[in-house]
Protein backbone atom coordinates (compact mmCIF):
# COMPACT_ATOMS: atom_id res chain seq x y z
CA UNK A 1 193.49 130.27 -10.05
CA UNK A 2 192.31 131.42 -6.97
CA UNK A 3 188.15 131.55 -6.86
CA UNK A 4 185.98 134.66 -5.70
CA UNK A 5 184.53 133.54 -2.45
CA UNK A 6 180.90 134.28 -2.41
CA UNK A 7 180.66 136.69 -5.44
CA UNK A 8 180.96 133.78 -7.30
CA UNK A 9 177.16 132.61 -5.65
CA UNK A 10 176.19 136.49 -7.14
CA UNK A 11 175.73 135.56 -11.28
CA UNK A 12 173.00 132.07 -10.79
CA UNK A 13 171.31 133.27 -8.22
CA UNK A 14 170.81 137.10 -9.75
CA UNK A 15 170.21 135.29 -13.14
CA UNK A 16 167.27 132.74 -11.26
CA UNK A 17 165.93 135.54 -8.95
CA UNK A 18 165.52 138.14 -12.13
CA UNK A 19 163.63 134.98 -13.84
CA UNK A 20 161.44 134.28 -11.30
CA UNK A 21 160.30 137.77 -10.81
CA UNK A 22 160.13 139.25 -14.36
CA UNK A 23 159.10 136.23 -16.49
CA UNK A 24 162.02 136.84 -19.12
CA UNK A 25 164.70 134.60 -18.57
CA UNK A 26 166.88 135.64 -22.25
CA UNK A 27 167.64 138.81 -20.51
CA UNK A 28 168.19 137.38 -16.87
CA UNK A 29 170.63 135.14 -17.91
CA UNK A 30 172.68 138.09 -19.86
CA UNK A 31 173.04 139.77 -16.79
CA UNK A 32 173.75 137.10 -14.73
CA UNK A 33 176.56 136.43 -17.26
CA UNK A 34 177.23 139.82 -17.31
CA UNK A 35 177.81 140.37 -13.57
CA UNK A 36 180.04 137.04 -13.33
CA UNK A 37 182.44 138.85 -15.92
CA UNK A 38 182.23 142.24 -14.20
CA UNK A 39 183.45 140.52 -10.82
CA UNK A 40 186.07 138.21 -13.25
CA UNK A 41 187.58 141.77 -14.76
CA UNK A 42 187.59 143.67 -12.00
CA UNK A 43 184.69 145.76 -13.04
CA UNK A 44 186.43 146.49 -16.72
CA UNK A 45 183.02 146.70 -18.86
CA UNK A 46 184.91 146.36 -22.36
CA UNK A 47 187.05 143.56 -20.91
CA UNK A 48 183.77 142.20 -19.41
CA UNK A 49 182.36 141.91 -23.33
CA UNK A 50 185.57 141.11 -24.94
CA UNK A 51 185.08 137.91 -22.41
CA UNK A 52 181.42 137.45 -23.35
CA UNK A 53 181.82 136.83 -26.81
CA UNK A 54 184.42 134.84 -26.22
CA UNK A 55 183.05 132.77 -24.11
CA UNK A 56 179.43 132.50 -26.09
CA UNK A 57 181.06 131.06 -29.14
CA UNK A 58 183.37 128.82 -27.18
CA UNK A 59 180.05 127.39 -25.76
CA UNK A 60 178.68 127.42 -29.26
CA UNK A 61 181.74 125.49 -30.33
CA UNK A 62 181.89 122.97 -27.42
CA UNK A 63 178.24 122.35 -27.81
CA UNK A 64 177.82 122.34 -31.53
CA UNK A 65 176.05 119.14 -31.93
CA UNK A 66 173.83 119.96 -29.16
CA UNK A 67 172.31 122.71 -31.22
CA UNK A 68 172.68 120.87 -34.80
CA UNK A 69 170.37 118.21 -32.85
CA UNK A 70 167.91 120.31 -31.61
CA UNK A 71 167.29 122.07 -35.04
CA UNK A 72 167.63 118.76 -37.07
CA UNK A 73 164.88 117.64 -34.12
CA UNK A 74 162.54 120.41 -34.89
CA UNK A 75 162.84 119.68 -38.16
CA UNK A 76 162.04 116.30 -37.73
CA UNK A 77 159.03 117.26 -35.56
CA UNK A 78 157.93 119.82 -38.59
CA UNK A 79 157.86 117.13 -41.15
CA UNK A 80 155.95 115.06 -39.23
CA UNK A 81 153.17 116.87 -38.60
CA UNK A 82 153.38 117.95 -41.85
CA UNK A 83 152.79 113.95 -42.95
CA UNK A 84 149.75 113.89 -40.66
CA UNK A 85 151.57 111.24 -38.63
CA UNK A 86 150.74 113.15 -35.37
CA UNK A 87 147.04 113.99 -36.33
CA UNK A 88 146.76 110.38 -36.59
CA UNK A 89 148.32 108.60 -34.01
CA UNK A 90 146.51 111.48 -31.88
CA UNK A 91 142.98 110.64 -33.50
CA UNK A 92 143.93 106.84 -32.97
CA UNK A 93 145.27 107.54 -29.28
CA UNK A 94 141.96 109.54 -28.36
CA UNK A 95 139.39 107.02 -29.25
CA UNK A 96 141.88 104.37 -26.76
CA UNK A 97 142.84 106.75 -24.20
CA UNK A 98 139.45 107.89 -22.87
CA UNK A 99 139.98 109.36 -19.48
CA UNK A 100 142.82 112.46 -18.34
CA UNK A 101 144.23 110.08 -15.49
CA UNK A 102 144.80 107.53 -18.50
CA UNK A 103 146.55 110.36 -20.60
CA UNK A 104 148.74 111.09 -18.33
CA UNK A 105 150.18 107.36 -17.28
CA UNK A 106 150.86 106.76 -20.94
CA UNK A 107 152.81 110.12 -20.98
CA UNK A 108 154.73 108.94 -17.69
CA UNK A 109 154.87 105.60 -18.92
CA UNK A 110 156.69 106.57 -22.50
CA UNK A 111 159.13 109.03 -20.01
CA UNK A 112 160.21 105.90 -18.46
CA UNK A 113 160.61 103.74 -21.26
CA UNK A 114 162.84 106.45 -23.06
CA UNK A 115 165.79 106.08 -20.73
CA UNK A 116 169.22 106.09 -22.89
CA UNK A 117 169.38 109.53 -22.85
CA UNK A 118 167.51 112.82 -20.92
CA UNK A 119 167.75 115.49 -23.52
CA UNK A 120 166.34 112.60 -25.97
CA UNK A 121 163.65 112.06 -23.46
CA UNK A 122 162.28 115.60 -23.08
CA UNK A 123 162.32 116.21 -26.93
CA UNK A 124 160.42 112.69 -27.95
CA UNK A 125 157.97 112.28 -25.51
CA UNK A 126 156.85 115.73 -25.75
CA UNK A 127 156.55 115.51 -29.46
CA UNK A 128 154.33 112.28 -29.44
CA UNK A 129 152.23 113.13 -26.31
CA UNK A 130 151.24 117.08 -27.13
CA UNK A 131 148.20 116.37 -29.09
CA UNK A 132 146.91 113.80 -26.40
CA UNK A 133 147.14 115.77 -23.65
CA UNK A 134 146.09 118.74 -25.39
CA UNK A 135 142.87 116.67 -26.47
CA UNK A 136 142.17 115.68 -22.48
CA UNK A 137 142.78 119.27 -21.57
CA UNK A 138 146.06 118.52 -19.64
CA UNK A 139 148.06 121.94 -19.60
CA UNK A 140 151.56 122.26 -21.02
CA UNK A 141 152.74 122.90 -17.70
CA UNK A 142 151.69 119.60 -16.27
CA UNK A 143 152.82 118.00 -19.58
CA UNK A 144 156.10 120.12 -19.21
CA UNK A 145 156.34 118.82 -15.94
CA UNK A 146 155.43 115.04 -16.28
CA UNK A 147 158.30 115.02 -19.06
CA UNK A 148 160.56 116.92 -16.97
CA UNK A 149 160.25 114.46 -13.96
CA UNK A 150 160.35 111.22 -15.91
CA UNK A 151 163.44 112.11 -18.16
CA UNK A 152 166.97 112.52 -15.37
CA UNK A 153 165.21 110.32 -12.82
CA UNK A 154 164.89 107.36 -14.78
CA UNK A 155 168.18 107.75 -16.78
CA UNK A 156 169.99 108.31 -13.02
CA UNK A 157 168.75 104.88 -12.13
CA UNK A 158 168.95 103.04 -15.76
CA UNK A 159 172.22 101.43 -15.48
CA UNK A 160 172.78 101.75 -19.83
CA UNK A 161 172.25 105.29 -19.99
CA UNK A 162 174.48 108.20 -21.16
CA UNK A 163 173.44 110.04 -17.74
CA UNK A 164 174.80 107.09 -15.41
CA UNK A 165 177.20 106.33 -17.89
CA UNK A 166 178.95 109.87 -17.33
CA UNK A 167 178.71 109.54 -13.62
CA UNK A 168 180.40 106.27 -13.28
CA UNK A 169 183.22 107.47 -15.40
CA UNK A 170 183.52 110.40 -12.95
CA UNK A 171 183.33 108.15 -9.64
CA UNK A 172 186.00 105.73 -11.54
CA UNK A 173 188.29 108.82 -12.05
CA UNK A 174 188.70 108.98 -8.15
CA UNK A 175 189.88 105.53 -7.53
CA UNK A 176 187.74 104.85 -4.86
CA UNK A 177 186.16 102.16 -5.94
CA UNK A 178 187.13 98.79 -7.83
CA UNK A 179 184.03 98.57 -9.75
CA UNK A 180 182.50 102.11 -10.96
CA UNK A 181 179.29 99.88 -11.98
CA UNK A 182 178.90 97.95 -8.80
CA UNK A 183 178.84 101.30 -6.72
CA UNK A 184 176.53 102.54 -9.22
CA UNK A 185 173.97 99.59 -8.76
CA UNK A 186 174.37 99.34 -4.75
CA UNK A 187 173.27 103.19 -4.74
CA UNK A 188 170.03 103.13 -6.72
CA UNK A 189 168.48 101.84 -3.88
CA UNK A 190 169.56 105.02 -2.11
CA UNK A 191 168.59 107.80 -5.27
CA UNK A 192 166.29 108.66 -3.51
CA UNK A 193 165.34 111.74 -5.35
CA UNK A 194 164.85 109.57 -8.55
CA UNK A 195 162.58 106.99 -6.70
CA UNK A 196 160.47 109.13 -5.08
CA UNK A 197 159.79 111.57 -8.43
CA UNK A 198 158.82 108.40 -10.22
CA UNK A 199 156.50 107.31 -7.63
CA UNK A 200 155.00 110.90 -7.54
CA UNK A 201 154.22 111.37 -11.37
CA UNK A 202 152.67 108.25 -10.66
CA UNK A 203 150.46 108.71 -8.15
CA UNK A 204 149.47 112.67 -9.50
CA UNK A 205 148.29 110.73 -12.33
CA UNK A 206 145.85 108.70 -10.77
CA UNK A 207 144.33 110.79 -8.11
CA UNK A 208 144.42 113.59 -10.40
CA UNK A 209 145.98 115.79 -7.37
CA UNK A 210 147.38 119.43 -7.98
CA UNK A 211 148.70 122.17 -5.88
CA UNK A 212 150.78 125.68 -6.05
CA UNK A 213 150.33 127.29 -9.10
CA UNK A 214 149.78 124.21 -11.21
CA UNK A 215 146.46 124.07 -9.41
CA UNK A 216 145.94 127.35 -12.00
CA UNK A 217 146.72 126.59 -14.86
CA UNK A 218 145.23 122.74 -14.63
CA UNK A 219 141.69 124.80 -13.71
CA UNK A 220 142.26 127.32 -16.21
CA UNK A 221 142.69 124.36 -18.84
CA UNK A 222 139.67 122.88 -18.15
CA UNK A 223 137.59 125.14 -18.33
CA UNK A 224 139.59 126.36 -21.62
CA UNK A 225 141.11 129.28 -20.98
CA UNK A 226 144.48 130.30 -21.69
CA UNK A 227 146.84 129.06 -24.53
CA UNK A 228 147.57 125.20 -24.23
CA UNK A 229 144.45 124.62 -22.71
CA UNK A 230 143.45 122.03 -25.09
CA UNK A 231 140.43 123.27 -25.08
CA UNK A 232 137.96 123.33 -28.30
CA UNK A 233 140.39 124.83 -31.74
CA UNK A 234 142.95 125.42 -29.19
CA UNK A 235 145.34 122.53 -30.60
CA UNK A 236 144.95 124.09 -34.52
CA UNK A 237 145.79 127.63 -32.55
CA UNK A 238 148.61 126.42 -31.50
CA UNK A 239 149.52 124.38 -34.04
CA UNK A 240 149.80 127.06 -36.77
CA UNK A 241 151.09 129.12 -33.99
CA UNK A 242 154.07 126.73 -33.80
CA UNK A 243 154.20 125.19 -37.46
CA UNK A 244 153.83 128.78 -39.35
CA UNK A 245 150.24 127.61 -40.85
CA UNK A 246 151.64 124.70 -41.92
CA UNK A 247 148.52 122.38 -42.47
CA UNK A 248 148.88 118.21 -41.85
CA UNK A 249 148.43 115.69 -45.14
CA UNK A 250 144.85 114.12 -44.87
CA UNK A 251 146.63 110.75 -46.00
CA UNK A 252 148.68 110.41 -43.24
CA UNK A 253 149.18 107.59 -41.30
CA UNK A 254 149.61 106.24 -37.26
CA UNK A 255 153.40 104.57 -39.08
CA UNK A 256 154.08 108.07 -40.44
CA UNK A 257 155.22 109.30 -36.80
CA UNK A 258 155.69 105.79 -35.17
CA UNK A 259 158.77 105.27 -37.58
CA UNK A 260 160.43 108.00 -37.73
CA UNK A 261 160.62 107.98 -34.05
CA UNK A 262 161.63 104.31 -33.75
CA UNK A 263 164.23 105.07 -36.50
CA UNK A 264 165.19 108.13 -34.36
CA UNK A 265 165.61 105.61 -31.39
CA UNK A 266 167.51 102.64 -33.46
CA UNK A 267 170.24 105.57 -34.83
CA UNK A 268 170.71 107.01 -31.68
CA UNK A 269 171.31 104.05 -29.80
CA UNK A 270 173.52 102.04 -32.68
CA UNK A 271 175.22 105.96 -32.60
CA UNK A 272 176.03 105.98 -29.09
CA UNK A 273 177.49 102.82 -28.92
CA UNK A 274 179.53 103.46 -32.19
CA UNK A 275 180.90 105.91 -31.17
CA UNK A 276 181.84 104.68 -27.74
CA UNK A 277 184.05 101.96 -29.60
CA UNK A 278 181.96 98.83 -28.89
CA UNK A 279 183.55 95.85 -30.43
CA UNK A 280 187.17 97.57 -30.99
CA UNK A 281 190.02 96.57 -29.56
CA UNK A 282 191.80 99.10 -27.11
CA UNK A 283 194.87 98.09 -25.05
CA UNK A 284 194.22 94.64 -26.01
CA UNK A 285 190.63 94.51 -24.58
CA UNK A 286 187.67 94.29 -26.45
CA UNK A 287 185.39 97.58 -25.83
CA UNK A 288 182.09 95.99 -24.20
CA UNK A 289 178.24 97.42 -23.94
CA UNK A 290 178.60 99.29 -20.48
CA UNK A 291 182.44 100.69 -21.61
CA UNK A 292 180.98 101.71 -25.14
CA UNK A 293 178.16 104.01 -22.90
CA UNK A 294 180.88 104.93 -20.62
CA UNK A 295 182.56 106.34 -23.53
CA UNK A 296 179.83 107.83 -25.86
CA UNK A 297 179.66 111.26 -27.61
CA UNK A 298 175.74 111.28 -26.83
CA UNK A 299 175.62 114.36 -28.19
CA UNK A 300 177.19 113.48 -31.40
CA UNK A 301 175.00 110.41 -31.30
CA UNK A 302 172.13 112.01 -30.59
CA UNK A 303 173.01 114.36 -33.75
CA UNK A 304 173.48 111.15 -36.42
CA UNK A 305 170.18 109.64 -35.11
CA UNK A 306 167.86 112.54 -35.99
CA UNK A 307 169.55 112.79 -39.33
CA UNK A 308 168.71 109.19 -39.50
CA UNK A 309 165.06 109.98 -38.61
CA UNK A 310 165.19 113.01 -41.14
CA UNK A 311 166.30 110.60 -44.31
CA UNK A 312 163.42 107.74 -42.82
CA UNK A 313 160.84 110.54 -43.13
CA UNK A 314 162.52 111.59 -46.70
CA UNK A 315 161.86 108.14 -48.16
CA UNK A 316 158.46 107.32 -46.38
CA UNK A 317 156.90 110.85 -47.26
CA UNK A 318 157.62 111.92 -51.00
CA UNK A 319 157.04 108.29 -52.50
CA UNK A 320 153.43 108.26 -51.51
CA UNK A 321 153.62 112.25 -52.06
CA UNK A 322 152.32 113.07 -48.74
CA UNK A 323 154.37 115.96 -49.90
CA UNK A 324 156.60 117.32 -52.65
CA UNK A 325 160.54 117.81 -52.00
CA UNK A 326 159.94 121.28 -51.83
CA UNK A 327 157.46 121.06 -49.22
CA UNK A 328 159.42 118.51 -47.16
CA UNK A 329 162.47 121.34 -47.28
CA UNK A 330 160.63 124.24 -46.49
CA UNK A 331 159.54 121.98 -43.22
CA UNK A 332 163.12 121.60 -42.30
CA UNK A 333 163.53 124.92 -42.57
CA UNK A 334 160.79 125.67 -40.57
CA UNK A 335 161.55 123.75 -37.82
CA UNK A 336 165.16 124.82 -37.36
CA UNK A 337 162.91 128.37 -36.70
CA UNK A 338 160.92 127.11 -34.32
CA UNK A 339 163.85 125.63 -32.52
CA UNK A 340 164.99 128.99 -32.54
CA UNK A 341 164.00 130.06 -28.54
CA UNK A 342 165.28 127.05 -27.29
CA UNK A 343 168.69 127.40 -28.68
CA UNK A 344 169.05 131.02 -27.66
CA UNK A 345 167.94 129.91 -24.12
CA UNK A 346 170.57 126.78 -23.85
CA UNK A 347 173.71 128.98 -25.66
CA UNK A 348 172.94 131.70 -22.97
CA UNK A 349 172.63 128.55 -19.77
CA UNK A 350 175.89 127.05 -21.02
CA UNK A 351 177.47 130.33 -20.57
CA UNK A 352 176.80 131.43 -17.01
CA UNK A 353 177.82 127.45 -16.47
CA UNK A 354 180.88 128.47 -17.75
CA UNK A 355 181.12 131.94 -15.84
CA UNK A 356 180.44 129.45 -12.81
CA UNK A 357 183.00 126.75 -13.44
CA UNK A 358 185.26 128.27 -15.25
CA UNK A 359 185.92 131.88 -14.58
CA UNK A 360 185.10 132.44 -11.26
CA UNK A 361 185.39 128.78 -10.09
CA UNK A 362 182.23 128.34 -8.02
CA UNK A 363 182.47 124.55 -7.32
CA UNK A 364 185.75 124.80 -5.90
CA UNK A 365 184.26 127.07 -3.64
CA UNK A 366 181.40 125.20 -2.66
CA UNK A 367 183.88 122.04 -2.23
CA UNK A 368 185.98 124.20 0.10
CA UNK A 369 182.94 124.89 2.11
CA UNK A 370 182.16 121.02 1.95
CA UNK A 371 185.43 119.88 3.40
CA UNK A 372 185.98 121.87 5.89
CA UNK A 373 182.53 121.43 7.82
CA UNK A 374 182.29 120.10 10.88
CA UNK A 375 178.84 118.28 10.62
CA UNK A 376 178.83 114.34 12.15
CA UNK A 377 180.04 112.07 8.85
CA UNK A 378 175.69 110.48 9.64
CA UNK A 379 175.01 113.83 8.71
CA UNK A 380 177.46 113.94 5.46
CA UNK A 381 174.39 112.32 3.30
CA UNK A 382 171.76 114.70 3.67
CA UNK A 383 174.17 117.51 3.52
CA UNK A 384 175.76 116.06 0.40
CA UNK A 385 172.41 116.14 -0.87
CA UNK A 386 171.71 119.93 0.12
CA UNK A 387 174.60 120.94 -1.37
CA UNK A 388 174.53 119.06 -4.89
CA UNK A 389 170.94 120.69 -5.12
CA UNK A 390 171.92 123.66 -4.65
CA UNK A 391 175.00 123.86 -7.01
CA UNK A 392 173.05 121.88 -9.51
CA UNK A 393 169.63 124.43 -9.47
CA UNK A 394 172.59 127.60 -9.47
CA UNK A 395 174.81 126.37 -12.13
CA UNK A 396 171.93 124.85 -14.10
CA UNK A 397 173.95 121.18 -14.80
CA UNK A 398 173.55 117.90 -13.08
CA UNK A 399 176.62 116.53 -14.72
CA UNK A 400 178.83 119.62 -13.88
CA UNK A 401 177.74 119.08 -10.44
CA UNK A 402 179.03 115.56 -10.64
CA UNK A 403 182.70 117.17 -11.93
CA UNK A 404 182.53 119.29 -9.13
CA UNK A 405 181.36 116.84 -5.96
CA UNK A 406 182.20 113.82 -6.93
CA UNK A 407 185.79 113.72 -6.54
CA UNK A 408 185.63 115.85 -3.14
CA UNK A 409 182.61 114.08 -1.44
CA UNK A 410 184.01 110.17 -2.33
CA UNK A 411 187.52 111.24 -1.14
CA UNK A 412 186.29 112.62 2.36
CA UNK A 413 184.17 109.18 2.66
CA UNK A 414 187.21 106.77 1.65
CA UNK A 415 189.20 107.61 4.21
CA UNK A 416 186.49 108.23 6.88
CA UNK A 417 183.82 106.10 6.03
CA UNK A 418 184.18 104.13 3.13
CA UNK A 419 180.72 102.09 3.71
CA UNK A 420 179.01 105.16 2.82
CA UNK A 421 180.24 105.67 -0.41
CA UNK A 422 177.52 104.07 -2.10
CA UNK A 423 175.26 106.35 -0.14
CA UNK A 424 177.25 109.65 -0.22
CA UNK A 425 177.50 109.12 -4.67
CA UNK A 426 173.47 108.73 -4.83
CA UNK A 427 172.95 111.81 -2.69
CA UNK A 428 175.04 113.76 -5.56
CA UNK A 429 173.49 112.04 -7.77
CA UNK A 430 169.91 112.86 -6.48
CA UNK A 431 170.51 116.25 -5.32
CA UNK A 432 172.20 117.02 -8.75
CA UNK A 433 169.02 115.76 -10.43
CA UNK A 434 166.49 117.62 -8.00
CA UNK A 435 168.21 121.34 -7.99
CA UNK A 436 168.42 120.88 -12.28
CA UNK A 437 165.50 119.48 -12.16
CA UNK A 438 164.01 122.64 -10.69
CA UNK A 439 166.40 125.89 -12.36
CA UNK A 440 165.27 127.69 -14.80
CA UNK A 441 168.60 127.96 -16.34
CA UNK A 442 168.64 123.89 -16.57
CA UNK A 443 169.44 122.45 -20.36
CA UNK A 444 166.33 119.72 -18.95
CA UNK A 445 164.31 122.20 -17.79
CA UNK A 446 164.52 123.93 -20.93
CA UNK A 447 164.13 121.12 -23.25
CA UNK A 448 161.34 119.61 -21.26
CA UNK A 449 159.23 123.50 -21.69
CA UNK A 450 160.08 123.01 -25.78
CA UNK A 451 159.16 119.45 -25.54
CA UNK A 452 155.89 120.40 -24.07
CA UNK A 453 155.38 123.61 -26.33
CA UNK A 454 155.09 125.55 -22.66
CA UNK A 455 156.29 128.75 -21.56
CA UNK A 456 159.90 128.18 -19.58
CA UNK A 457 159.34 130.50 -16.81
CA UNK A 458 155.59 128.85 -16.18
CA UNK A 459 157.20 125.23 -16.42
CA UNK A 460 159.63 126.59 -13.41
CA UNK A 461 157.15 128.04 -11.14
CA UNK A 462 154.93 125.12 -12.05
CA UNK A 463 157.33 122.46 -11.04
CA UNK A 464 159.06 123.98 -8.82
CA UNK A 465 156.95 122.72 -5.48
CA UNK A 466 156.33 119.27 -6.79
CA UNK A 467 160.33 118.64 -6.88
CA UNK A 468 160.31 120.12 -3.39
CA UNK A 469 157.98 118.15 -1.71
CA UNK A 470 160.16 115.15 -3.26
CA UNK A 471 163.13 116.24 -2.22
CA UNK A 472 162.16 117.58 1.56
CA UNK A 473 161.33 113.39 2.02
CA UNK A 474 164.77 112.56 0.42
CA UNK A 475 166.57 115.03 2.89
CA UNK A 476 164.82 113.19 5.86
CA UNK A 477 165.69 109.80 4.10
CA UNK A 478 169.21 110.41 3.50
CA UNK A 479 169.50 111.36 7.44
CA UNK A 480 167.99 108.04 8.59
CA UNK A 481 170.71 106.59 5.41
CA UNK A 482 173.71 107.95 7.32
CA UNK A 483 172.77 106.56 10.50
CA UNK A 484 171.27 103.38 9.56
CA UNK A 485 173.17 102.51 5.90
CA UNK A 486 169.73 100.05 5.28
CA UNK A 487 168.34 100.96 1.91
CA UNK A 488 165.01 99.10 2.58
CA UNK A 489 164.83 101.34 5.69
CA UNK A 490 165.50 104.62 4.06
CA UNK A 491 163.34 103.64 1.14
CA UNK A 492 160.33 102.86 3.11
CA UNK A 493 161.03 106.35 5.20
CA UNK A 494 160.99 108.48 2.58
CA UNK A 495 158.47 106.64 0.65
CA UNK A 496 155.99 106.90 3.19
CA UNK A 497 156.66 110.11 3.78
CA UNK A 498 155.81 110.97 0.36
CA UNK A 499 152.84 109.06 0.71
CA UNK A 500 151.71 111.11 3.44
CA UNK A 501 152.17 114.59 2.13
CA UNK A 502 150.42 113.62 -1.11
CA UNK A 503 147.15 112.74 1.27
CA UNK A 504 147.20 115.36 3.05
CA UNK A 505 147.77 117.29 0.42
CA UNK A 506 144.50 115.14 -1.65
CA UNK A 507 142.24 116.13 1.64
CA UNK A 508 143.10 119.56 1.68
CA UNK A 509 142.28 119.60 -2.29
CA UNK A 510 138.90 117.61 -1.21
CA UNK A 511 137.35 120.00 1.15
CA UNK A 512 138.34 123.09 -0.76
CA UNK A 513 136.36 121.22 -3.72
CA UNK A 514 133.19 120.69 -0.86
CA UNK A 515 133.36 124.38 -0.23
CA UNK A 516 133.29 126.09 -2.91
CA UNK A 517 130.41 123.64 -4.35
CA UNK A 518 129.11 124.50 -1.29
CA UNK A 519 129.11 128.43 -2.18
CA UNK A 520 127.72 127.98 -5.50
């Protein structure tokens, strides 16, 4: 199948650019789906639809335990509150978190200790760390955000995660390499993307620094305005906002949330490595811990473990009669509603992915581009980079942009300079992160705004200059990477360029403080 040349650029970036400017992103992505199938069919309008409903419950189908998750998650995240688990643990966390800087590292800090898997990231640490945040009057944006930037980055550097798991098994496909893992470990030095985000989040929470339009919404929060302000009855707002009225059991206890979500953890993780085989014997080798990741149905996994979580809650709740069986179902119920939005949202990203990769081929075309450049191979990195991120924020999916460079990029580098390959896989890997770190039509991006109970399109705009700052260092990195090949060298570079920006961008934040107190 031959692809479409540059039409196939047309359906991301009229789906991203219709986001951006009108807020409403169900919509934009129907007609960026929409126009993909109009340039598939030739302009044929009823061959265009026949296509689209085709393809929507294909994606259904492919994805089905993607979307059983997420409602057996909100249900799980219903019942909880419902137990007064959350009201606890966040009465409990306020009187030992005392300050907003100190909210904020244990948010980062549970992001990075969550690293098996990045849709289990978003969903978890957004459900524990809402109330606290929303207590020290940190807006759902900069929660979204904080989630957002902690869950791909840390899983693209965690050796044991479904995320690396996925790309080694891609980079192994190639036959470049003898040892997919080994490649993997001498390129986290080089993600720098991942590095640098983690370092960021960091150092945002301590200084307490904000700019572009997150500068807003953090002012408008503290001075309580605006809905996830956290400002005074502003949490029960939202709460019965989100939970239908739903009001949380007096009797409940910090353990009441803690073990569900540890239970939720165990599952999962026993899950994933069921069902990547670990212990069996294929081809007269004994499946091992990295090959059982490798091999995981992490959706599937992720799936079992909240059902886990749902029958833990079951048996901890109605015993003590922190509600009746009734109760606990109409919970579920309610959840699976308020999952609702989120569902629509990733149904409708999966399919302009698939009008992208599938129908009118847009990696291959991007590839095609790749190969045939003429840039120096010193160059290769940051372009690599360039590219991935801009595949990966157009097509919405880090992994698809893995499928799609992978192969190409490591093939170029083996026969031209294999000492790069280490280098030239964690530019992918970083770039894919950055650009799905920063589309609106991202499955992360979209599970970090439900995480965080914040609008999509405000989470977008919101994070969208933070991961740009990061990755304008990485670009400059991942130059002085293809010319030098030293990872303490590149490292330090793009560290301390970081570094830099931030402090200028902390003095500029200073002395617009000075004048306005100035004016007053």
């Amino acid at each position: 199948m031959e692809h479409f040349g540059f039409w196939s650029l047309l359906p991301p970036i009229l789906a991203i650019v219709l986001a951006l400017i009108t807020k409403e992103v169900i919509s934009s992505l129907l007609v960026g789906i929409l126009s993909g199938l109009l340039i598939y069919t030739g302009g044929n309008p009823l061959q265009a639809l026949v296509e689209l409903f085709s393809l929507i419950t294909t994606k259904i189908g492919d994805n089905a335990y993607m979307v059983v998750f997420l409602s057996l998650l909100g249900a799980l995240v219903c019942v909880v509150t419902m137990s007064g688990g959350s009201r606890s643990y966040g009465d409990w966390a306020s009187r030992k978190i005392k300050k907003r800087s100190s909210a904020m590292l244990a948010t980062s800090g549970l992001g990075l200790l969550i690293f098996i898997d990045d849709y289990f990231n978003c969903l978890t640490v957004g459900t524990v760390m809402r109330p606290i945040t929303d207590k020290h009057l940190i807006s759902r944006a900069k929660l979204a955000y904080v989630i957002d930037a902690t869950a791909a980055p840390i899983c693209a550097i965690a050796p044991i995660s479904s995320f690396a798991a996925y790309a080694i098994s891609v980079l192994a496909d190639t036959g470049a390499t003898q040892n997919g893992m080994t490649t993997f470990l001498q390129s986290v030095p080089f993600n720098l993307y991942a590095i640098l985000t983690i370092i960021m989040v960091i150092a945002l929470s301590l200084c307490q620094l904000d700019f572009g339009p997150m500068e807003r919404f953090e002012k408008a929060c503290r001075e309580g305005r605006g809905k996830g302000s956290g400002a005074k009855n502003a949490l029960a707002a939202q709460a019965q906002d989100e939970l239908d009225g739903i009001v949380p059991s007096e009797k409940g206890r910090i353990w009441d949330l803690v073990l569900p979500i540890a239970s939720l953890i165990l599952f999962t993780v026993a899950s994933m490595l069921w069902t990547g085989g670990f212990g069996t014997v294929v081809e007269g080798e004994k499946v091992g811990l990295m090959a059982a990741f490798a091999n995981t149905d992490s959706n599937a996994s992720l799936t079992y473990g909240a059902f886990g979580a749902l029958i833990v809650a079951l048996l901890l709740y109605l015993p003590r009669r922190l509600m009746t069986f009734k109760e606990f179902f109409g919970g579920i119920t309610t959840g699976f509603k308020s999952m609702l939005g989120a569902i629509t949202i990733m149904v409708l990203a999966w399919s302009i992915g698939g009008v992208c990769t599938e129908y009118l081929l847009t990696g291959q075309y991007v590839g095609e581009l790749v190969r045939t450049s003429q840039f120096p191979l010193q160059l290769f990195p940051a372009v690599i980079f360039a590219v991935a991120g801009g595949l990966a924020f157009a097509t919405g999916t880090s992994w698809g942009t893995f499928a799609m460079l992978i192969p190409i990029s490591v093939e170029i580098s083996r026969y031209s300079a294999p000492e790069l390959i280490p280098i030239i896989f964690a530019a992918i890997l970083a770039g894919a992160v950055y650009g799905d770190h920063c589309s609106p039509i991202s499955d992360t991006t979209i599970l970090s705004s439900a995480g965080a109970g914040c609008n999509h399109i405000d989470h977008v705009s919101t994070q969208l200059p933070y991961a740009t700052l990061a990755a304008g260092c990485c670009f400059v990195g991942f130059i002085v990477a293809g010319f030098t090949a030293n990872a303490l060298l590149t490292l330090a570079v793009a560290v301390a360029l970081l570094l830099l920006s931030l402090l200028f961008l902390h003095r500029r934040t200073v002395k617009k403080e000075q004048a306005a107190a100035a004016n007053r």
